[in-house]
Protein backbone atom coordinates (compact mmCIF):
# COMPACT_ATOMS: atom_id res chain seq x y z
CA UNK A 1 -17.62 -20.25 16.43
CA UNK A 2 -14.75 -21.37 14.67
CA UNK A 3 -11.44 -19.38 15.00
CA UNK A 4 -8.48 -19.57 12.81
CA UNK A 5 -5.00 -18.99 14.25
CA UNK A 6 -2.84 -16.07 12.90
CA UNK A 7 -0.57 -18.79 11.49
CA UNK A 8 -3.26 -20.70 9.36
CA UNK A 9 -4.68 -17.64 7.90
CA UNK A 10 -3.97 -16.62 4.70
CA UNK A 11 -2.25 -13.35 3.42
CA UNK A 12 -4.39 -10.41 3.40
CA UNK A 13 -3.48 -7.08 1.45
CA UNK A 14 -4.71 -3.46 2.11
CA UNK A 15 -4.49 -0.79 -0.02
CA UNK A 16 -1.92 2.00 1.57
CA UNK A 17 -1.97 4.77 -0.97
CA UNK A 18 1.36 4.15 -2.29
CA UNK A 19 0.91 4.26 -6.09
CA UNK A 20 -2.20 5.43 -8.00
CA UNK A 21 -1.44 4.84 -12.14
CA UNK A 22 -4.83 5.79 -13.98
CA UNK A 23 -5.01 7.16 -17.19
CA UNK A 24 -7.27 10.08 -18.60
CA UNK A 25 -9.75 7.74 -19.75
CA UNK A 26 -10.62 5.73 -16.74
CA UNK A 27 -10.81 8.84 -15.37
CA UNK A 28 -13.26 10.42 -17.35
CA UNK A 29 -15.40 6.90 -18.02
CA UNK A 30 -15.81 6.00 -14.46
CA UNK A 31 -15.24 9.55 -12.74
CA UNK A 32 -12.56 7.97 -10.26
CA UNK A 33 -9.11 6.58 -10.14
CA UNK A 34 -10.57 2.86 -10.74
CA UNK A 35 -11.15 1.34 -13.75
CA UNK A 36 -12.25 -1.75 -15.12
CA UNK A 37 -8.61 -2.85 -14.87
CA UNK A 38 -7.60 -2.42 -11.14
CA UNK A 39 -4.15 -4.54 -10.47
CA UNK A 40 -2.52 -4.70 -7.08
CA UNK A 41 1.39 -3.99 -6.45
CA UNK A 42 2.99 -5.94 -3.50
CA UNK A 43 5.46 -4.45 -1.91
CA UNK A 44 6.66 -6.20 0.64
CA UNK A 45 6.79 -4.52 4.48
CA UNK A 46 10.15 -4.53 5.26
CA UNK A 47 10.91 -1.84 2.24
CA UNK A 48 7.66 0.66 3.20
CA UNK A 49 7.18 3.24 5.35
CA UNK A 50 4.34 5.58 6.40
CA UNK A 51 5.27 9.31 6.63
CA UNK A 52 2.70 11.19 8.29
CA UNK A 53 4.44 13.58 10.62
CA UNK A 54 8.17 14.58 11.52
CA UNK A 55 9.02 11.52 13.49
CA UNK A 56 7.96 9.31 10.99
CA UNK A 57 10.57 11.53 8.62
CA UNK A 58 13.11 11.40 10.79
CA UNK A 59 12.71 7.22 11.31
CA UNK A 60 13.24 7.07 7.68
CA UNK A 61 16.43 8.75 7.50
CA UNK A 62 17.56 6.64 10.22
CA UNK A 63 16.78 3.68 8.37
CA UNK A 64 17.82 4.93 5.17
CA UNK A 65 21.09 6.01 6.45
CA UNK A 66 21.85 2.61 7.97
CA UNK A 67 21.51 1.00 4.50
């Protein structure tokens, strides 16, 4: 088995929930959020964060407050 090294692999993306733009239509053609049109938006790390309970909130205050 071959393995490739963290380095040498190329970028991978995963969706995070961060911006959903549909319109009506796709909604009521396909029943769902995705379309025949699905585009991704980057956004890089550095200027993301997850807020799923207080601490998280609080972390992004921090960081918000140091900018």
């Amino acid at each position: 088995m071959r393995v490739t090294r963290r380095q040498d692999a190329r970028p991978a993306y995963s969706r995070d929930g961060t911006v959903y733009a549909f319109t009506r239509a796709t909604l009521e053609k396909f029943g769902g959020i995705y379309g025949d049109d699905c585009r991704p938006l980057l956004i890089d790390s550095r200027e993301s964060l997850s807020i799923d309970t207080q601490d998280d909130w609080d972390e992004a205050e921090r960081v918000l407050a140091a900018r």
